[in-house]
C-alpha atoms as a PDB file:
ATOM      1  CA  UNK A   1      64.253 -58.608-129.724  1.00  0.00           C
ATOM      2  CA  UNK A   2      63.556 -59.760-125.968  1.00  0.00           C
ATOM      3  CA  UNK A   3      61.917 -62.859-125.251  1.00  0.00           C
ATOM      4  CA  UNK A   4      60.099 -63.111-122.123  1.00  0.00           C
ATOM      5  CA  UNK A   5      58.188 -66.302-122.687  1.00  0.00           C
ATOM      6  CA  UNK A   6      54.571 -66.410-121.611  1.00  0.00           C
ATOM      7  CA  UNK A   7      53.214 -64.562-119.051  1.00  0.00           C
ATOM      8  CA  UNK A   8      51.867 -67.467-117.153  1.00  0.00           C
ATOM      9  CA  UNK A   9      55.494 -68.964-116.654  1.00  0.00           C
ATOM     10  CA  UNK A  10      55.976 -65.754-114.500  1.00  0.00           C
ATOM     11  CA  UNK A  11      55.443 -66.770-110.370  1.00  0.00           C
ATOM     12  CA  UNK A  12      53.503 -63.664-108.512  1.00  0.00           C
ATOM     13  CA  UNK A  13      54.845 -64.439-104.660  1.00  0.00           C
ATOM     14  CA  UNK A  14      51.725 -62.212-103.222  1.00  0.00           C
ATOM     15  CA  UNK A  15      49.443 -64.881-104.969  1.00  0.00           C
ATOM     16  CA  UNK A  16      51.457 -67.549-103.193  1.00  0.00           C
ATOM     17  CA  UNK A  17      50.689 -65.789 -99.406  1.00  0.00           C
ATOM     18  CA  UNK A  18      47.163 -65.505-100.397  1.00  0.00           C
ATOM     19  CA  UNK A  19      46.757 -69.001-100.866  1.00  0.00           C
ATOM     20  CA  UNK A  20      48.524 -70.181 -97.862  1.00  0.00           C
ATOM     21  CA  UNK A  21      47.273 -67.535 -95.564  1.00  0.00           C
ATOM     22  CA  UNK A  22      44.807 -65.301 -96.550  1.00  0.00           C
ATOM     23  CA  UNK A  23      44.467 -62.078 -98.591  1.00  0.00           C
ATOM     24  CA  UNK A  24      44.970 -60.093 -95.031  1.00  0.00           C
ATOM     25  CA  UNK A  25      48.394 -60.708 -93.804  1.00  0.00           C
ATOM     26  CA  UNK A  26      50.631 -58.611 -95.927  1.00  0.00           C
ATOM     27  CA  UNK A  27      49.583 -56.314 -93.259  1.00  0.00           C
ATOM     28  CA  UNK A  28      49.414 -57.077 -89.559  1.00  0.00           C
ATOM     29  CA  UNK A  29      47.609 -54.388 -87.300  1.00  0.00           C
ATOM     30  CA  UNK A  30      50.156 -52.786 -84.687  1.00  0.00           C
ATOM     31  CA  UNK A  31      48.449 -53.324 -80.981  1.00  0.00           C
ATOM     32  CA  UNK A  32      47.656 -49.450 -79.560  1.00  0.00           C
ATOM     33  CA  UNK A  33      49.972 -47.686 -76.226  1.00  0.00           C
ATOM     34  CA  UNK A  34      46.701 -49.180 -73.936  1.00  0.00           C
ATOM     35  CA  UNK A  35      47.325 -52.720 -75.359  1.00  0.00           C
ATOM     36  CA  UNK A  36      50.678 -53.077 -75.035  1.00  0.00           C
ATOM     37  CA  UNK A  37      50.413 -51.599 -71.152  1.00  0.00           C
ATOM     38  CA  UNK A  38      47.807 -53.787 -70.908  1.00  0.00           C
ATOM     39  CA  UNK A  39      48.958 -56.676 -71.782  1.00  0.00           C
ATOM     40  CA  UNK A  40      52.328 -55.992 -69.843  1.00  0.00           C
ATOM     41  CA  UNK A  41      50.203 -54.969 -66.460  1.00  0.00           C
ATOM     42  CA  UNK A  42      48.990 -58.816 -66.773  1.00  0.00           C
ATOM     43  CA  UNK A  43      51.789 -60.805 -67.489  1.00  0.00           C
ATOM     44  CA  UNK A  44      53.644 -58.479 -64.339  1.00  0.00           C
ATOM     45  CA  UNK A  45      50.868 -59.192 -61.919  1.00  0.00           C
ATOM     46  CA  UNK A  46      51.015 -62.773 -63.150  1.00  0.00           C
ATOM     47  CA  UNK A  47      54.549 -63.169 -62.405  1.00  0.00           C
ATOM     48  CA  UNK A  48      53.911 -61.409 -58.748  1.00  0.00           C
ATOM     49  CA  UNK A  49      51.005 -63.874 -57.904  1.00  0.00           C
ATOM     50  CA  UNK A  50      53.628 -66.927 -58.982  1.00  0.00           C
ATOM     51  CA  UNK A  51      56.351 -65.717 -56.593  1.00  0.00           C
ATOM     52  CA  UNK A  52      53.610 -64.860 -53.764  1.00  0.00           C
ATOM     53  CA  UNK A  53      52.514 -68.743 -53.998  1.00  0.00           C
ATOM     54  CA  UNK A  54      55.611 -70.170 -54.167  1.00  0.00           C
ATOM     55  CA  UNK A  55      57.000 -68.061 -50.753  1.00  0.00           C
ATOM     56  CA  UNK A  56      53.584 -68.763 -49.457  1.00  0.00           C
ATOM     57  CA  UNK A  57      54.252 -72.900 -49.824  1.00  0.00           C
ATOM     58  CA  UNK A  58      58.207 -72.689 -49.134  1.00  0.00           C
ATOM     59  CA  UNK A  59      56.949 -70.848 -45.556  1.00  0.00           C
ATOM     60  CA  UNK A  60      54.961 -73.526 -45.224  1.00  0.00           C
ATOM     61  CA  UNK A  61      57.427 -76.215 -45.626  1.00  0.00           C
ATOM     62  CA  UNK A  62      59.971 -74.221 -43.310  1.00  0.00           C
ATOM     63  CA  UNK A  63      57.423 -73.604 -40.744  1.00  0.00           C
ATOM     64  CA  UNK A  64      55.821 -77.318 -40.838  1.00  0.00           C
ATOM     65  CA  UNK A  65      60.042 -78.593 -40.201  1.00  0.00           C
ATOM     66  CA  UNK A  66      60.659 -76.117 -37.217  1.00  0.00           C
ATOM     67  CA  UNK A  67      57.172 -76.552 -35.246  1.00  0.00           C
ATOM     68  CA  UNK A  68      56.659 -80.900 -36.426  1.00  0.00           C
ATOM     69  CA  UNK A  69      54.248 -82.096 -38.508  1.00  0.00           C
ATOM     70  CA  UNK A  70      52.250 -85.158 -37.733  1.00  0.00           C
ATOM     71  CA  UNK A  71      55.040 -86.394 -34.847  1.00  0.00           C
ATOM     72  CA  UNK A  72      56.986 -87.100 -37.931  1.00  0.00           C
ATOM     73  CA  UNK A  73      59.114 -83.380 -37.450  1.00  0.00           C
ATOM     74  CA  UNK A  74      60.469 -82.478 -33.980  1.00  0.00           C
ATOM     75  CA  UNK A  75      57.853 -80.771 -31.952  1.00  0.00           C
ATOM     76  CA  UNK A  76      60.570 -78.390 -29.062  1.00  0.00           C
ATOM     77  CA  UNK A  77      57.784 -76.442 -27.966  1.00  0.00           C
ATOM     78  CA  UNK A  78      55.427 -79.199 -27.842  1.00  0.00           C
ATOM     79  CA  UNK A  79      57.657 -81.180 -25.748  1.00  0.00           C
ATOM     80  CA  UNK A  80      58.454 -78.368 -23.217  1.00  0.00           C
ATOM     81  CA  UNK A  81      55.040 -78.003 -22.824  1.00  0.00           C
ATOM     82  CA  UNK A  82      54.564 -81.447 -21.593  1.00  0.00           C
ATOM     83  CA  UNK A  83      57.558 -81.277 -19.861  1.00  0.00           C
ATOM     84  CA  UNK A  84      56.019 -78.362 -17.879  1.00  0.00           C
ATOM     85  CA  UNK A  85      53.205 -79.401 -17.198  1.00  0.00           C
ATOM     86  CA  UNK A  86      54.138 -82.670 -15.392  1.00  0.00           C
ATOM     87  CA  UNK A  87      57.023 -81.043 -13.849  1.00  0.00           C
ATOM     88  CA  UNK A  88      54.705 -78.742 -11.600  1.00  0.00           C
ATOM     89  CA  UNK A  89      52.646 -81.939 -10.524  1.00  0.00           C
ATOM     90  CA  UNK A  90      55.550 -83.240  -9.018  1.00  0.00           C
ATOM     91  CA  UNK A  91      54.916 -83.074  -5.195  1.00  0.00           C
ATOM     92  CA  UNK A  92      57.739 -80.519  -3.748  1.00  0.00           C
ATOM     93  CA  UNK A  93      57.727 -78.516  -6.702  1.00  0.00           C
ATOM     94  CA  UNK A  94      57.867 -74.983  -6.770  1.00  0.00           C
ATOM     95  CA  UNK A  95      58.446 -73.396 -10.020  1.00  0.00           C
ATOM     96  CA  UNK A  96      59.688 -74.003 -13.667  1.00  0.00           C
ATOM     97  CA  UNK A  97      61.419 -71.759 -15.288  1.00  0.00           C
ATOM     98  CA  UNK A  98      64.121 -70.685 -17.547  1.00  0.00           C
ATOM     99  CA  UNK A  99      63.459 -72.779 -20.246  1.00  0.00           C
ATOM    100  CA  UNK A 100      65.175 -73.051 -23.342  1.00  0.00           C
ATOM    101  CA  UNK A 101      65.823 -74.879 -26.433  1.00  0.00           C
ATOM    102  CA  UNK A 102      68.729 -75.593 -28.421  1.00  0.00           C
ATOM    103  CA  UNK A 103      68.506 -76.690 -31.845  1.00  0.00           C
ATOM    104  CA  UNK A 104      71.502 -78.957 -33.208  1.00  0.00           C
ATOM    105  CA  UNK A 105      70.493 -79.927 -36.671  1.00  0.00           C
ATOM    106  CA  UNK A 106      67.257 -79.423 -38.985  1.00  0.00           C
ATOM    107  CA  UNK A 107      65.172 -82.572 -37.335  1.00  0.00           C
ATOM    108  CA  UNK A 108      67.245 -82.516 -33.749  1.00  0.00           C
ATOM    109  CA  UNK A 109      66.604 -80.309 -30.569  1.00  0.00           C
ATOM    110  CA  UNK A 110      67.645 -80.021 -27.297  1.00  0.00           C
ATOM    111  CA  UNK A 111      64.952 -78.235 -24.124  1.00  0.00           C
ATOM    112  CA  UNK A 112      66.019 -77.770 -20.888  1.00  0.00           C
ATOM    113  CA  UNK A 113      63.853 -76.281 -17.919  1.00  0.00           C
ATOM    114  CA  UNK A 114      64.992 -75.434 -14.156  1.00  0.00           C
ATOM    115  CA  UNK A 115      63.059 -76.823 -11.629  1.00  0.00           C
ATOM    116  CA  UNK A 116      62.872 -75.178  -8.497  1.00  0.00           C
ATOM    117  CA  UNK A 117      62.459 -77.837  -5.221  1.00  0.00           C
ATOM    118  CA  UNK A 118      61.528 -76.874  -2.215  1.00  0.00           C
ATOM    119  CA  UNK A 119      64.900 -76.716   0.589  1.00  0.00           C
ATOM    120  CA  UNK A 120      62.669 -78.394   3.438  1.00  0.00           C
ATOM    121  CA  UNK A 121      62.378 -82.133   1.362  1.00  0.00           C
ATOM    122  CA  UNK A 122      63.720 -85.134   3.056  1.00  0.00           C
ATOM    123  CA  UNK A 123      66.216 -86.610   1.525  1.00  0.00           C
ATOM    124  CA  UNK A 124      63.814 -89.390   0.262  1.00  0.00           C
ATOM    125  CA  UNK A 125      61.587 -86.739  -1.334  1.00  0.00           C
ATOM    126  CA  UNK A 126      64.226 -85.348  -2.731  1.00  0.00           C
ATOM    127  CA  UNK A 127      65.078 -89.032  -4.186  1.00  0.00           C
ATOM    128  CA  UNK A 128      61.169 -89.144  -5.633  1.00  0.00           C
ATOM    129  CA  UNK A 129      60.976 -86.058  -7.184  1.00  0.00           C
ATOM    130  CA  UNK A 130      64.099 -86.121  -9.352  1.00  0.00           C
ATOM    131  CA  UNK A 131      62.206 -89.547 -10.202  1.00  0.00           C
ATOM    132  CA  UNK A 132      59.618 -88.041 -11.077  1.00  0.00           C
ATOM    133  CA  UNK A 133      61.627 -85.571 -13.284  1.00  0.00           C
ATOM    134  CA  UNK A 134      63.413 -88.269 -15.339  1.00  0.00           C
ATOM    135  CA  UNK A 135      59.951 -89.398 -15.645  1.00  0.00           C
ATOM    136  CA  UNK A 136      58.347 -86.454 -16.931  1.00  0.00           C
ATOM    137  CA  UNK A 137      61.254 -85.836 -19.366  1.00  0.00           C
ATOM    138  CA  UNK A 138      61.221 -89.548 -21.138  1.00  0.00           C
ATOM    139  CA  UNK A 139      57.213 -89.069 -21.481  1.00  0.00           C
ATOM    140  CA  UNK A 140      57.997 -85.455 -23.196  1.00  0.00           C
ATOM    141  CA  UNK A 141      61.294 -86.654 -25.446  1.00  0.00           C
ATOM    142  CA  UNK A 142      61.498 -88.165 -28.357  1.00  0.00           C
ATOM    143  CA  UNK A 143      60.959 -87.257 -32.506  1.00  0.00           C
ATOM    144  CA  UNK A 144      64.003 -85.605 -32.362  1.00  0.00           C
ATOM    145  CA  UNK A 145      63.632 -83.312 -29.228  1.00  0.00           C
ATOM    146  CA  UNK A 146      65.682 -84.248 -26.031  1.00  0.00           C
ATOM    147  CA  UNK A 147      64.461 -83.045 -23.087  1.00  0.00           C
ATOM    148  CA  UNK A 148      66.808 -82.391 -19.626  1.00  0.00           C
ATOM    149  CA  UNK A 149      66.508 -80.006 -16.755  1.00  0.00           C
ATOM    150  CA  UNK A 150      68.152 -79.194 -13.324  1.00  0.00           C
ATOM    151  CA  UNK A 151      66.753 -79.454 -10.223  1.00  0.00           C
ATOM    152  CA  UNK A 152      67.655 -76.859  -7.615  1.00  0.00           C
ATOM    153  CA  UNK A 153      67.171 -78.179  -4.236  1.00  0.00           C
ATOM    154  CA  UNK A 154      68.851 -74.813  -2.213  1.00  0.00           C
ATOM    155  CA  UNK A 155      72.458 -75.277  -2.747  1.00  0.00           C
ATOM    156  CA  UNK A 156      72.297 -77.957  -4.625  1.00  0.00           C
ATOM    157  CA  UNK A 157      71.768 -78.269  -8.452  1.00  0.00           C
ATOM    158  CA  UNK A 158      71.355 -81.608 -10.152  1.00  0.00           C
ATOM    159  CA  UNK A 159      70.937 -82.790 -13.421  1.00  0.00           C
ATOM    160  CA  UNK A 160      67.674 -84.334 -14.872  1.00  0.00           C
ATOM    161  CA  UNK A 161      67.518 -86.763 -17.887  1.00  0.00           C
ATOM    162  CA  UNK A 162      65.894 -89.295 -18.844  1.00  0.00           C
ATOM    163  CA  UNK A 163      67.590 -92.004 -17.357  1.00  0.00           C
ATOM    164  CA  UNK A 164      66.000 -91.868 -13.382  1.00  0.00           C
ATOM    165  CA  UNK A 165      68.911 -94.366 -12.232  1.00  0.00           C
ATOM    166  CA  UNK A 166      71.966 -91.848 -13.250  1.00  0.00           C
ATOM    167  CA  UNK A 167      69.564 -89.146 -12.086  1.00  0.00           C
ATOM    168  CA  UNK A 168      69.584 -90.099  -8.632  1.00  0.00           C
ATOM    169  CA  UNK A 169      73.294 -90.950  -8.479  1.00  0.00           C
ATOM    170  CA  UNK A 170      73.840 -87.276  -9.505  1.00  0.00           C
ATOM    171  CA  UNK A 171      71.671 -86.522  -6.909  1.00  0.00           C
ATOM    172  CA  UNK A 172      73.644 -88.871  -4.211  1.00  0.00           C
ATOM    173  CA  UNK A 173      77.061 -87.570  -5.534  1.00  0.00           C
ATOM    174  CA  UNK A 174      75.653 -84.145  -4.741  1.00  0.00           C
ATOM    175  CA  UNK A 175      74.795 -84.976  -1.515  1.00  0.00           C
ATOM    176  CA  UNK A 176      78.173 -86.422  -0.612  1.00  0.00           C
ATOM    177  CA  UNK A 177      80.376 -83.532  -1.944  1.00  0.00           C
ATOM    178  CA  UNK A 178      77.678 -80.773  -0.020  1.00  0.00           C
ATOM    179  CA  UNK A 179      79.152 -82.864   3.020  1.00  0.00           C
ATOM    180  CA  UNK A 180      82.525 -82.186   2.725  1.00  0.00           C
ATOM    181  CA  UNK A 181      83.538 -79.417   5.196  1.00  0.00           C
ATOM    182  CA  UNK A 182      84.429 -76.145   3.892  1.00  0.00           C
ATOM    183  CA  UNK A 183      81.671 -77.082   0.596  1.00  0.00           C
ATOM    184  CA  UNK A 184      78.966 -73.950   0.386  1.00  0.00           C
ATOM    185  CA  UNK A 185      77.517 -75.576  -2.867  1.00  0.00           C
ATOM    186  CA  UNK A 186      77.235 -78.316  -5.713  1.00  0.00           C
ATOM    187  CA  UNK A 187      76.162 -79.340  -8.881  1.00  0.00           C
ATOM    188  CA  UNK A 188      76.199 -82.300 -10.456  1.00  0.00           C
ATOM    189  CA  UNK A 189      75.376 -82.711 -13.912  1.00  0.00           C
ATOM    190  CA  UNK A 190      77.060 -83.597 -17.563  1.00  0.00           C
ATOM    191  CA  UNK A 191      79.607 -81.339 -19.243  1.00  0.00           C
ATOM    192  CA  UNK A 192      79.242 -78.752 -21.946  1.00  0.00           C
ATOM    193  CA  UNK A 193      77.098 -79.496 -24.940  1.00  0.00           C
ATOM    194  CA  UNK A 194      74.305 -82.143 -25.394  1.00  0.00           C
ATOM    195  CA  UNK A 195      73.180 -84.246 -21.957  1.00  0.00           C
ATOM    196  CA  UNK A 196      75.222 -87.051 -21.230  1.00  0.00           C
ATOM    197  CA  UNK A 197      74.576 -90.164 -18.836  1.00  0.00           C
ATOM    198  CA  UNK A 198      77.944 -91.810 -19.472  1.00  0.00           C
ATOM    199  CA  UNK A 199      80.374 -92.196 -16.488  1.00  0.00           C
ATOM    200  CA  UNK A 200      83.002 -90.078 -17.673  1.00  0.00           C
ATOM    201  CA  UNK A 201      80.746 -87.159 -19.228  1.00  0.00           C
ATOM    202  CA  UNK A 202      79.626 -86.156 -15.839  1.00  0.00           C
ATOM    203  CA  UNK A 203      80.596 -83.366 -13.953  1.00  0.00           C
ATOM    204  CA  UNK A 204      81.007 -82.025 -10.505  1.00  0.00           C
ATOM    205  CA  UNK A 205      81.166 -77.974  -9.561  1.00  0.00           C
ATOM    206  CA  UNK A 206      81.380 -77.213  -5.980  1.00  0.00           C
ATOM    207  CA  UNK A 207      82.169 -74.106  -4.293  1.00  0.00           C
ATOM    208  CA  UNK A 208      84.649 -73.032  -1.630  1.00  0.00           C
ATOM    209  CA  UNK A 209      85.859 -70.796   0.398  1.00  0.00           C
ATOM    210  CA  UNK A 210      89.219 -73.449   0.627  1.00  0.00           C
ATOM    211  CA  UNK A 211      91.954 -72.419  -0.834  1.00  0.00           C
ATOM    212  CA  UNK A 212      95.740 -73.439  -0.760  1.00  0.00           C
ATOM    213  CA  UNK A 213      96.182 -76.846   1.331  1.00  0.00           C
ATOM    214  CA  UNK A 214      92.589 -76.809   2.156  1.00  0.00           C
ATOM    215  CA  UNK A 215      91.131 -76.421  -1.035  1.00  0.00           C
ATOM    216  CA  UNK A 216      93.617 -79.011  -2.199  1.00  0.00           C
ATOM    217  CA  UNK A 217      92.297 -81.826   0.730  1.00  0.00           C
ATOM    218  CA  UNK A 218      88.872 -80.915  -0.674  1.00  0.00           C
ATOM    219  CA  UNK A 219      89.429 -81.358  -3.888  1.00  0.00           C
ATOM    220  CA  UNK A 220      90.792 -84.950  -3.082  1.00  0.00           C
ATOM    221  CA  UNK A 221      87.901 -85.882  -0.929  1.00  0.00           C
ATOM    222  CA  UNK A 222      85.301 -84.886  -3.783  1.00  0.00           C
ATOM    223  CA  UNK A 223      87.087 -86.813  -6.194  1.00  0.00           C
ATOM    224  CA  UNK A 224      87.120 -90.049  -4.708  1.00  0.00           C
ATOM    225  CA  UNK A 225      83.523 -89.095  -3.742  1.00  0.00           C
ATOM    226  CA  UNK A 226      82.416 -88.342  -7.387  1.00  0.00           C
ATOM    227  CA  UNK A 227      84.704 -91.282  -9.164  1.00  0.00           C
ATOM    228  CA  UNK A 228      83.361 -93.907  -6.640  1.00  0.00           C
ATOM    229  CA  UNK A 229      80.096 -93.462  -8.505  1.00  0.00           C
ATOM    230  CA  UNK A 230      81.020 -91.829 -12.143  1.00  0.00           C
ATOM    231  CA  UNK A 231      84.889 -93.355 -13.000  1.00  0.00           C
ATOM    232  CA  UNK A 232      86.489 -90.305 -15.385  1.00  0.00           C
ATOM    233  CA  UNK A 233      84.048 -87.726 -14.133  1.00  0.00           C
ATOM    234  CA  UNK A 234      85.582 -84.133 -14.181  1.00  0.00           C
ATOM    235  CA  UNK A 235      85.292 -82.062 -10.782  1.00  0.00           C
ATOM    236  CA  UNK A 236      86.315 -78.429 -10.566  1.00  0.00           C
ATOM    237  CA  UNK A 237      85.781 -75.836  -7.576  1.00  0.00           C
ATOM    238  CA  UNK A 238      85.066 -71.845  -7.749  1.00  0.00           C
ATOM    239  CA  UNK A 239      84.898 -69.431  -5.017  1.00  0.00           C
ATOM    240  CA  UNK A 240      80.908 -68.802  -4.039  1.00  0.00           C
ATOM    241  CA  UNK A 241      79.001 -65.967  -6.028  1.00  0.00           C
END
């Protein structure tokens, strides 16, 4: 004989689900093909509008950093612009040209412009308008953009920065060197890389048809020439173009 005890004492799980959730979920309805694509078309095109703002505001970011925001972020273009446009006000200019800019690190630039002068200024105009360069260029620099350029006065080529005063000795030194005989042409600027107004960053090119002894006596004259006025400065020579 079995003993089974009461039926009460006997625990019906289904009654248990009912209570705690209803007499519907033993079964739960399996969404139809259209649902399922549906639902996946939504949460696709929701991922694709995420990524489209987030490239939208990262281009915005990038593009704010390389064209300045607020004078806070280097402005190149900005500054070239000013650069130009008091550069061709500048009595005995012709043209400016060539211009380019350099960029070193994320908030730091470099623009450069040639200037052409015209070959019939005094020598005192030539003095006041790579014045009025330097001056042009310290108005435009700044916020991370340094500005430079070269004035081309004929056969001459001098460096412009900021600094008028180490302008116009670059200008003088120029000058001097052009006089030595046997000297077809000369620039005077700063050496490779970023623009320089210390003494012994400076650099002297001139070209000659010298060679041998004579080169050698005009190399000595443009030395003393160019170190009277920049101690350390390099000087080279090369045969005219």
């Amino acid at each position: 004989m079995t003993n089974q005890g009461p039926v009460d004492d006997r625990v019906d799980s289904s009654d248990d689900l009912d209570r705690a959730f209803g007499p519907d979920t033993a079964s739960v309805t399996r969404p139809s093909t259209g649902q399922r694509l549906r639902r996946g078309t939504v949460i696709t095109l929701s991922f694709v509008a995420v990524g489209v703002v987030i490239a939208v505001v990262l281009s915005t970011i990038v593009g704010s950093i390389q064209t300045g925001v607020g004078g806070v972020f280097p402005r190149p273009q900005a500054a070239l612009d000013r650069f130009r446009t008091a550069a061709a006000d500048v009595p005995g200019v012709l043209a400016v040209r060539d211009e380019e800019t350099t960029r070193d690190s994320l908030a730091a630039y470099r623009v450069s412009a040639v200037v052409e002068a015209s070959p019939d200024l005094s020598p005192g105009q030539q003095v006041d308008l790579v014045r009025a360069l330097s001056a042009a260029a310290a108005d435009a620099d700044g916020s991370g953009v340094v500005v430079s350029a070269e004035a081309r006065f004929d056969t001459l080529v001098v460096g412009v920065t900021t600094d008028a005063e180490v302008t116009r000795q670059r200008l003088e030194v120029a000058r001097s060197v052009a006089a030595i005989g046997g000297v077809v042409a000369v620039r005077s600027d700063w050496g490779p890389g970023a623009p320089s107004d210390e003494p012994d960053a400076q650099r002297v090119e001139l070209a000659t048809v010298g060679t041998g002894v004579a080169l050698a006596a005009i190399m000595d004259v443009a030395q003393r020439e160019t170190h009277g006025v920049f101690p350390g400065a390099e000087v080279t020579s090369r045969q005219p173009s």
